[in-house]
N, C-alpha and C. Protein backbone atom coordinates (compact mmCIF):
# COMPACT_ATOMS: atom_id res chain seq x y z
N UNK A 1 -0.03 22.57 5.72
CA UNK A 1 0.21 21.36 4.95
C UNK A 1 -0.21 21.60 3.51
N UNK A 2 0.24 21.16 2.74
CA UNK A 2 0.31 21.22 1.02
C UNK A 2 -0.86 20.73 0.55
N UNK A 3 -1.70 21.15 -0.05
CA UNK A 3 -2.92 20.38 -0.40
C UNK A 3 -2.52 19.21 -1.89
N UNK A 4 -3.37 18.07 -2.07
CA UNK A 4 -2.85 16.88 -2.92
C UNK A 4 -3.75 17.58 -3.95
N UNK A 5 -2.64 17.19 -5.25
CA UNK A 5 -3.17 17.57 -6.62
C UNK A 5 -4.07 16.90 -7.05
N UNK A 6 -5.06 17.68 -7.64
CA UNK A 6 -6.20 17.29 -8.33
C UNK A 6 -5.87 15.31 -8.94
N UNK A 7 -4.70 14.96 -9.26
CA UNK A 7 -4.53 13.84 -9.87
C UNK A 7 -4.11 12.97 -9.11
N UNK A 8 -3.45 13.16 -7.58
CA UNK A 8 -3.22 12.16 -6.43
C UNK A 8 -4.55 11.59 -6.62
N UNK A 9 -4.40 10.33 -6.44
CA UNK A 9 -5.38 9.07 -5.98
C UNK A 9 -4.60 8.29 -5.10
N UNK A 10 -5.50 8.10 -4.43
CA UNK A 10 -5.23 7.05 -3.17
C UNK A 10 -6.10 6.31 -2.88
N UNK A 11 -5.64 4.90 -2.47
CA UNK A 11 -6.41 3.79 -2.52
C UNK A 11 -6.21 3.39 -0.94
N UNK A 12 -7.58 3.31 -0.35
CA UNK A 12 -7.45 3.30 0.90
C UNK A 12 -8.17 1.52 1.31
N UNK A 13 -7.45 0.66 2.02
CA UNK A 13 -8.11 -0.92 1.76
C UNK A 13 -7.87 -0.95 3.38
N UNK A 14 -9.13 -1.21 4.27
CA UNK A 14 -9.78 -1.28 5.45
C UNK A 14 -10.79 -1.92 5.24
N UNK A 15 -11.08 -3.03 6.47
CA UNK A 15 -11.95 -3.67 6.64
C UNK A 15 -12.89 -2.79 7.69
N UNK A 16 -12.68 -1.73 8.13
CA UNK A 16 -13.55 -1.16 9.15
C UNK A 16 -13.43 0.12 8.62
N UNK A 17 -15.19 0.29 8.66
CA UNK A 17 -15.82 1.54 8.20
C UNK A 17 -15.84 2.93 8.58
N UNK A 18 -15.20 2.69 9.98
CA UNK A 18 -14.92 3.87 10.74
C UNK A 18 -13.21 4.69 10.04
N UNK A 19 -12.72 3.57 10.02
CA UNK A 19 -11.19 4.21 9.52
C UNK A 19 -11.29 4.51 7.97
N UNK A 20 -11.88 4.25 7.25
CA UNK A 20 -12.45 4.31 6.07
C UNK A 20 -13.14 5.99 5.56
N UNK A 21 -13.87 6.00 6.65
CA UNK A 21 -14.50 7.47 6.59
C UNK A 21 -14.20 8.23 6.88
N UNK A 22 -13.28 8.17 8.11
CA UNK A 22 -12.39 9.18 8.53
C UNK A 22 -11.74 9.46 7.66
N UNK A 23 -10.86 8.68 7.16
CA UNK A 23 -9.88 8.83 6.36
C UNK A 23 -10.08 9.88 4.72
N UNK A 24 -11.41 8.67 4.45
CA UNK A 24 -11.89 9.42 3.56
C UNK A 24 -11.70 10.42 3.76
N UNK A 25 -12.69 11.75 4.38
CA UNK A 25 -13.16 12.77 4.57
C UNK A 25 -11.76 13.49 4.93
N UNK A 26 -11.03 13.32 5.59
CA UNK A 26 -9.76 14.15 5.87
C UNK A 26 -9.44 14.26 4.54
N UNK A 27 -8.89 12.86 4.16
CA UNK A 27 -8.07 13.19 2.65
C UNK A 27 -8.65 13.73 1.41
N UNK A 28 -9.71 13.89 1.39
CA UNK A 28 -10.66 14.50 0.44
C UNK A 28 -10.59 15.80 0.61
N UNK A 29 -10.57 16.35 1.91
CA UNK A 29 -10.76 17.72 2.09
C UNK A 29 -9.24 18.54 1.72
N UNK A 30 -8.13 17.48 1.46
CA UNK A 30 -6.84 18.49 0.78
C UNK A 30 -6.80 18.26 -0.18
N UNK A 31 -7.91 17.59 -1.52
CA UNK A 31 -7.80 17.83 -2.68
C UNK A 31 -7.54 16.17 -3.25
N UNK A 32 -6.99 15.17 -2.38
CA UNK A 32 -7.34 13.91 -3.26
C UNK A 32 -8.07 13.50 -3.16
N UNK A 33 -8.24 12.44 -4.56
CA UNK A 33 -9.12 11.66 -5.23
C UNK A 33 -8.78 9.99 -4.48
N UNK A 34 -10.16 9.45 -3.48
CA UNK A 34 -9.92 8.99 -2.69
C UNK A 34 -11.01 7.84 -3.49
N UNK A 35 -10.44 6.21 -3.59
CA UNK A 35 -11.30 5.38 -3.80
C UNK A 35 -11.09 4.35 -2.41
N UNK A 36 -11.75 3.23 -1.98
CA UNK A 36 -11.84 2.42 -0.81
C UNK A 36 -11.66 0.87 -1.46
N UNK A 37 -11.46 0.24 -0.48
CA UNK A 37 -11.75 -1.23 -0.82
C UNK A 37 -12.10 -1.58 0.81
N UNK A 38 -12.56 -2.79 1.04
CA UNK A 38 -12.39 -3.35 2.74
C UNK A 38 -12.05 -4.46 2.61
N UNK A 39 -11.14 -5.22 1.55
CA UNK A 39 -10.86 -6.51 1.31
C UNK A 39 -9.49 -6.26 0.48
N UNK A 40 -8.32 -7.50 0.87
CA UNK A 40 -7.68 -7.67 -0.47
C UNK A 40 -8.22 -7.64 -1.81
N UNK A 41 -8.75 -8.78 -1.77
CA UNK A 41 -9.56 -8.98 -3.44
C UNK A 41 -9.70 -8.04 -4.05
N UNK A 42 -10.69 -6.85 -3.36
CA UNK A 42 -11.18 -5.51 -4.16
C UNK A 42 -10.13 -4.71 -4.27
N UNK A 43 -8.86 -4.88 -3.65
CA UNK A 43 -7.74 -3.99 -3.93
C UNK A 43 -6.97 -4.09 -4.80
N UNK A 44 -7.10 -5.48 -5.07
CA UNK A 44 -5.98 -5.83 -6.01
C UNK A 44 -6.75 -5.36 -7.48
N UNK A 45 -8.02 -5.87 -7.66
CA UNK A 45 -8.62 -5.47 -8.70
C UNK A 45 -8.94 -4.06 -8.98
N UNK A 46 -9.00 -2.77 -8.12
CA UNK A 46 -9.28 -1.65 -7.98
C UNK A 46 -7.95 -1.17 -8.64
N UNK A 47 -6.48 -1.52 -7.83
CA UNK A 47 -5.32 -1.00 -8.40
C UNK A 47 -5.04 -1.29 -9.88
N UNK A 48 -5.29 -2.42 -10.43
CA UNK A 48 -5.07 -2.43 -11.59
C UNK A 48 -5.91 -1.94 -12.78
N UNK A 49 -7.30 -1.61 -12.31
CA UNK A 49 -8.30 -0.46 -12.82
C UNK A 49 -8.04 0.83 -12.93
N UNK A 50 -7.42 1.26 -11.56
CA UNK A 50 -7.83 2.80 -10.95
C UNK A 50 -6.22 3.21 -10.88
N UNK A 51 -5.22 2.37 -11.09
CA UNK A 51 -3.93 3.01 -11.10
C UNK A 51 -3.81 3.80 -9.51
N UNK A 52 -4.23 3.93 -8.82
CA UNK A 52 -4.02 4.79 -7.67
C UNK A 52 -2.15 5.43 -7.75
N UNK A 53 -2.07 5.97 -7.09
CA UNK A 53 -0.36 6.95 -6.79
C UNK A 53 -0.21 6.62 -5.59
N UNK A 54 -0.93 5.95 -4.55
CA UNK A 54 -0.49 5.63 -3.24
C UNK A 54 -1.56 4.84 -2.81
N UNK A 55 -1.38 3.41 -2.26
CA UNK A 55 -2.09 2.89 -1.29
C UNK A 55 -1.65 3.02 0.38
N UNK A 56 -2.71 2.83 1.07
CA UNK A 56 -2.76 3.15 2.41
C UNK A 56 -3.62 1.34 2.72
N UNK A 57 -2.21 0.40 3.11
CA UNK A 57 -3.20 -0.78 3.69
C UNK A 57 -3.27 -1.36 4.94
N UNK A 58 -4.34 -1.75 5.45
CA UNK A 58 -4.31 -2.47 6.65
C UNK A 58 -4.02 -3.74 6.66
N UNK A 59 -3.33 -4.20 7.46
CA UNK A 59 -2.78 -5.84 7.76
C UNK A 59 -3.89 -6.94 7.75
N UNK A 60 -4.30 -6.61 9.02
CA UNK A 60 -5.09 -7.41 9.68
C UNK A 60 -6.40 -6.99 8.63
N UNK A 61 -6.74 -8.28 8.08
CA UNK A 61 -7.96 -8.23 7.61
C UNK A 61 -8.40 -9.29 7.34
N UNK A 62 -10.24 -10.19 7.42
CA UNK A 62 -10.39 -11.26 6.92
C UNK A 62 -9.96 -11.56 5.44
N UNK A 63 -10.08 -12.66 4.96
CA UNK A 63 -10.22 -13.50 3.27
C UNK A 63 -8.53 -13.15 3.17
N UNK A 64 -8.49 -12.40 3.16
CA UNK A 64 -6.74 -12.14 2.41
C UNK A 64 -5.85 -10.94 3.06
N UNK A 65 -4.79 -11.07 4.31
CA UNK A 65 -4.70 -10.43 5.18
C UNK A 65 -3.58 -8.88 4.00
N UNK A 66 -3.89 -8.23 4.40
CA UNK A 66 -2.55 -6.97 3.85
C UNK A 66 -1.22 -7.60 3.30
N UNK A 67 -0.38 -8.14 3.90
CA UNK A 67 0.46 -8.88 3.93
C UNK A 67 0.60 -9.62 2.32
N UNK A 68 -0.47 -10.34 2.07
CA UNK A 68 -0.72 -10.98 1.00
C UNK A 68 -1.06 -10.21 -0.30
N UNK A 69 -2.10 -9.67 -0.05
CA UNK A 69 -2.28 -8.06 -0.50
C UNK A 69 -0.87 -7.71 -1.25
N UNK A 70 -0.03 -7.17 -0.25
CA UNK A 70 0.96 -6.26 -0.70
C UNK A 70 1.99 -7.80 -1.37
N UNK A 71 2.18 -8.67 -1.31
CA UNK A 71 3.08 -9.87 -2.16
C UNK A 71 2.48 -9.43 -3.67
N UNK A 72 0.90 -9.49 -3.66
CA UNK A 72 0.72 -9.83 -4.87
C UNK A 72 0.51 -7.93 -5.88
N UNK A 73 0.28 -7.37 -5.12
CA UNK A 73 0.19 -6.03 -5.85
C UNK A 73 1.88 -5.76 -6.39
N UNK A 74 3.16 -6.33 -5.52
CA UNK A 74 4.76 -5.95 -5.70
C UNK A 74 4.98 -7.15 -7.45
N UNK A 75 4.03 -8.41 -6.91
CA UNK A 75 4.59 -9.48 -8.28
C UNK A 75 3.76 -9.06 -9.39
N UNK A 76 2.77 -8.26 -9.14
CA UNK A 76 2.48 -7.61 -10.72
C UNK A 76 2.75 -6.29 -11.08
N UNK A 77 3.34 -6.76 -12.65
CA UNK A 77 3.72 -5.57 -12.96
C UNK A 77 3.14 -4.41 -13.53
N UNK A 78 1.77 -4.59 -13.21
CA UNK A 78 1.10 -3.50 -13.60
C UNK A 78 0.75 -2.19 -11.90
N UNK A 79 1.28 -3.14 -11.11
CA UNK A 79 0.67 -2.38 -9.92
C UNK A 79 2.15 -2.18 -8.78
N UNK A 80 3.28 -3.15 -9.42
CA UNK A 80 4.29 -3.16 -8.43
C UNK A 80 5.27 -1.59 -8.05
N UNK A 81 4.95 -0.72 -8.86
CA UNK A 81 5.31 0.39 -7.99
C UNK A 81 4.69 1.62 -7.89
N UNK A 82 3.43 0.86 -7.14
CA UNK A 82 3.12 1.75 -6.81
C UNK A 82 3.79 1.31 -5.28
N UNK A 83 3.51 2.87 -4.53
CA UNK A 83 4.13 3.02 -2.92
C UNK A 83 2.90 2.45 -2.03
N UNK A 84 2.97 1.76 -1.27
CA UNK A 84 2.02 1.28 -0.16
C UNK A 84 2.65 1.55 1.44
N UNK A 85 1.69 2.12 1.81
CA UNK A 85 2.20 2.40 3.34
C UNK A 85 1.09 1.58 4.26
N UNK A 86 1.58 0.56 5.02
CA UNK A 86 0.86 -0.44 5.72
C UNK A 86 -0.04 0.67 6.84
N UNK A 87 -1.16 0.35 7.46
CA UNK A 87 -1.64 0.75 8.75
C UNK A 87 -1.87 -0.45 9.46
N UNK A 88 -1.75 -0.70 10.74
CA UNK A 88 -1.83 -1.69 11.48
C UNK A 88 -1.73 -1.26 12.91
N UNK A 89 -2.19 -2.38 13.96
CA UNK A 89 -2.33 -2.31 15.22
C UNK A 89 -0.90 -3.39 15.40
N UNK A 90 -0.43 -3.40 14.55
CA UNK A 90 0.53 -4.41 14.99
C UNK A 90 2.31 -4.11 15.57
N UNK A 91 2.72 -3.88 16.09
CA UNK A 91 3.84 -3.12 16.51
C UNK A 91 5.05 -3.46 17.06
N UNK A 92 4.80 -5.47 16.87
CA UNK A 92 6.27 -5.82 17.16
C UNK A 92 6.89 -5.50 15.63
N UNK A 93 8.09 -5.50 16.06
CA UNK A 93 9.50 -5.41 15.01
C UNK A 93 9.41 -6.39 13.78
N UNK A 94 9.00 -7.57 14.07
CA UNK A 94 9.35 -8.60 12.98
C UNK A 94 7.73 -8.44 11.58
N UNK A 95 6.58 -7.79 12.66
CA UNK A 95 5.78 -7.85 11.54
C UNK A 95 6.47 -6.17 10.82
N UNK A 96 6.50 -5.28 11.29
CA UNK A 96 7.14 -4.16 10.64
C UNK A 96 7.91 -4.44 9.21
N UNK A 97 9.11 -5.23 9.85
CA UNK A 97 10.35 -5.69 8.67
C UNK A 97 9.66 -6.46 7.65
N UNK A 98 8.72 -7.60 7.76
CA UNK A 98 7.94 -8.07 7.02
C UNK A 98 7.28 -7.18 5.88
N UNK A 99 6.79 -5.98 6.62
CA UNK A 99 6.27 -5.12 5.64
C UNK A 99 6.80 -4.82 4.61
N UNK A 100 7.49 -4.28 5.16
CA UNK A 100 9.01 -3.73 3.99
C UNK A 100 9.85 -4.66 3.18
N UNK A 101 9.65 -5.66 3.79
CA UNK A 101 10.34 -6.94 2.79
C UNK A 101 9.59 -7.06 1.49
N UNK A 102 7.90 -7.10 2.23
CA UNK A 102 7.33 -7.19 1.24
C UNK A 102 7.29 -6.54 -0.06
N UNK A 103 7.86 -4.85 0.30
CA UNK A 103 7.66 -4.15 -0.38
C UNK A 103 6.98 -2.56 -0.14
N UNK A 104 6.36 -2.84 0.89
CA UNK A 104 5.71 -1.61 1.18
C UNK A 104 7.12 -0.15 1.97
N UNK A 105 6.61 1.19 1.76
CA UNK A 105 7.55 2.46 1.67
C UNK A 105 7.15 2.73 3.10
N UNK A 106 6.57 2.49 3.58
CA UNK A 106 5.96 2.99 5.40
C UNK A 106 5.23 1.84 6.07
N UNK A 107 5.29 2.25 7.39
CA UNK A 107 4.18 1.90 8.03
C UNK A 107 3.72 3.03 9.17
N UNK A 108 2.51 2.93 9.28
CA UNK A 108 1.30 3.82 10.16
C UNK A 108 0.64 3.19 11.30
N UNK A 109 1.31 3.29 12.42
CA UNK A 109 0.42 2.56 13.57
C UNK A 109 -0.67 3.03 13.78
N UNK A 110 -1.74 1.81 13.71
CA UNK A 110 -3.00 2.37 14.74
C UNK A 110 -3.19 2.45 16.11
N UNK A 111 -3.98 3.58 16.72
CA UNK A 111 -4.84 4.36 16.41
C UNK A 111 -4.18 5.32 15.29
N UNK A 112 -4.96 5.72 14.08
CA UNK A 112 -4.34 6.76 13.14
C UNK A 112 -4.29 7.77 13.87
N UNK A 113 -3.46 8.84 13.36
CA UNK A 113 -3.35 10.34 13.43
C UNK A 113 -4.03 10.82 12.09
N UNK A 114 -5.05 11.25 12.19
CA UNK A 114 -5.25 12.03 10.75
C UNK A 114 -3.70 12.45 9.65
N UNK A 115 -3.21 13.92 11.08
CA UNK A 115 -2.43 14.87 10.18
C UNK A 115 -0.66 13.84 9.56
N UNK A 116 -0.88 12.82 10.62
CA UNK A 116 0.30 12.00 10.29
C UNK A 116 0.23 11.46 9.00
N UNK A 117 -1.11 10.95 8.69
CA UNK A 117 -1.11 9.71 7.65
C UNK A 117 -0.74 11.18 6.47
N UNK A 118 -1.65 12.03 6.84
CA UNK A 118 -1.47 13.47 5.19
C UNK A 118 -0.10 13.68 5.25
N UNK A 119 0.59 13.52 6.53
CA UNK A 119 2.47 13.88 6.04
C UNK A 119 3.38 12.60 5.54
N UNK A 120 3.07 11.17 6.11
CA UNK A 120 4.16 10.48 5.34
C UNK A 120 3.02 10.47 3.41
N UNK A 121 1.76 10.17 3.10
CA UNK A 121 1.60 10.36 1.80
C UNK A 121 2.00 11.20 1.39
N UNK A 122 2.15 12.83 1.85
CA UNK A 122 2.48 13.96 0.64
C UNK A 122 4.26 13.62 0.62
N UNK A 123 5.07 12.91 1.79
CA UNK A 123 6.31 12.66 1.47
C UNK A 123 6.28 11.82 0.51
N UNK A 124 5.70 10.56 0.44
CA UNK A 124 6.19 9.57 -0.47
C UNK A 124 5.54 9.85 -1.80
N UNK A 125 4.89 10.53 -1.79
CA UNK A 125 4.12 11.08 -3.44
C UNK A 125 5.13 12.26 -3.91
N UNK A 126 5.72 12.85 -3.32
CA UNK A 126 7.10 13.56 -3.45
C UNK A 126 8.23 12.58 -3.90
N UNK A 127 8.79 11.86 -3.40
CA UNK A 127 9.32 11.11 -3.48
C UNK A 127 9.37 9.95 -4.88
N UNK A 128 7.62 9.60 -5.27
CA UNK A 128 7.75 9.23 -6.34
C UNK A 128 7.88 10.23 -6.97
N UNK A 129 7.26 11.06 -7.28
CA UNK A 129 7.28 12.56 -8.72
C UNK A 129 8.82 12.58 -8.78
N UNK A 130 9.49 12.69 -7.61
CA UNK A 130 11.29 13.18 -8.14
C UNK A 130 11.61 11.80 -8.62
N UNK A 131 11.35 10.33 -8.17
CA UNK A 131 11.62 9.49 -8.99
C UNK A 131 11.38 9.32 -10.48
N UNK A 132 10.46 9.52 -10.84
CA UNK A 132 9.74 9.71 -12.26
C UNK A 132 10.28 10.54 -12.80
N UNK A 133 10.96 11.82 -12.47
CA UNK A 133 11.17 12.94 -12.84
C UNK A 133 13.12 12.80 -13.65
N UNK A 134 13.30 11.56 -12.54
CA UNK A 134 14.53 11.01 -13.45
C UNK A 134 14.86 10.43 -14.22
């Protein structure tokens, strides 16, 4: 697998500390620059600080669920393209399509796969660079 350039950032928003660290620590160890949130709130304010190149969000969360999250990161335009790939335990069809309505480029069922989540980000961070690149 391709290791992430020194300048990938990824913004990882989990309410649970276990998926958080994992995550962390995997994605750190191929070279990105990994910040956290465990709330909407802190995400929304983190992205428009920290610019991230990819968020990784979870749905289900107290104060402000993913869902909401991803409405309001797509209606501003300082944060609306960036790529967000949902994680969730959730796996009927209609919350899926929701996602993507919303705006988000993936979704990631839980339980994670480590090596899964490192292959759809290095696709869609591909994916933006050739966008940009046009």
């Amino acid at each position: 697998m391709v290791k992430g350039k020194q300048k990938d950032t990824l913004l990882i928003v989990d309410d649970a500390p276990e998926n958080l660290k994992l995550l962390c620590d995997y994605l750190r160890s191929f070279g990105f620059n990994v910040s956290v949130a465990d709330n909407g709130e802190s995400a929304l304010k983190q992205a428009v600080e920290n610019k991230p190149d990819l968020i990784l969000l979870d749905v289900v969360m107290p104060v402000m669920d993913g869902f909401e999250t991803c409405r309001r990161l797509k209606e501003d335009e300082r944060t609306r393209d960036i790529p967000i790939i949902f994680m969730t335990a959730l796996v009927n069809t209609a919350d899926k399509v929701k996602g993507f309505e919303l705006g988000a480029v993936d979704h990631i069922a839980k339980p994670l796969q480590p090596e899964e989540v490192l292959a759809r980000i290095t696709t869609h961070l591909t994916i933006q660079n050739l966008q940009r690149s046009l």
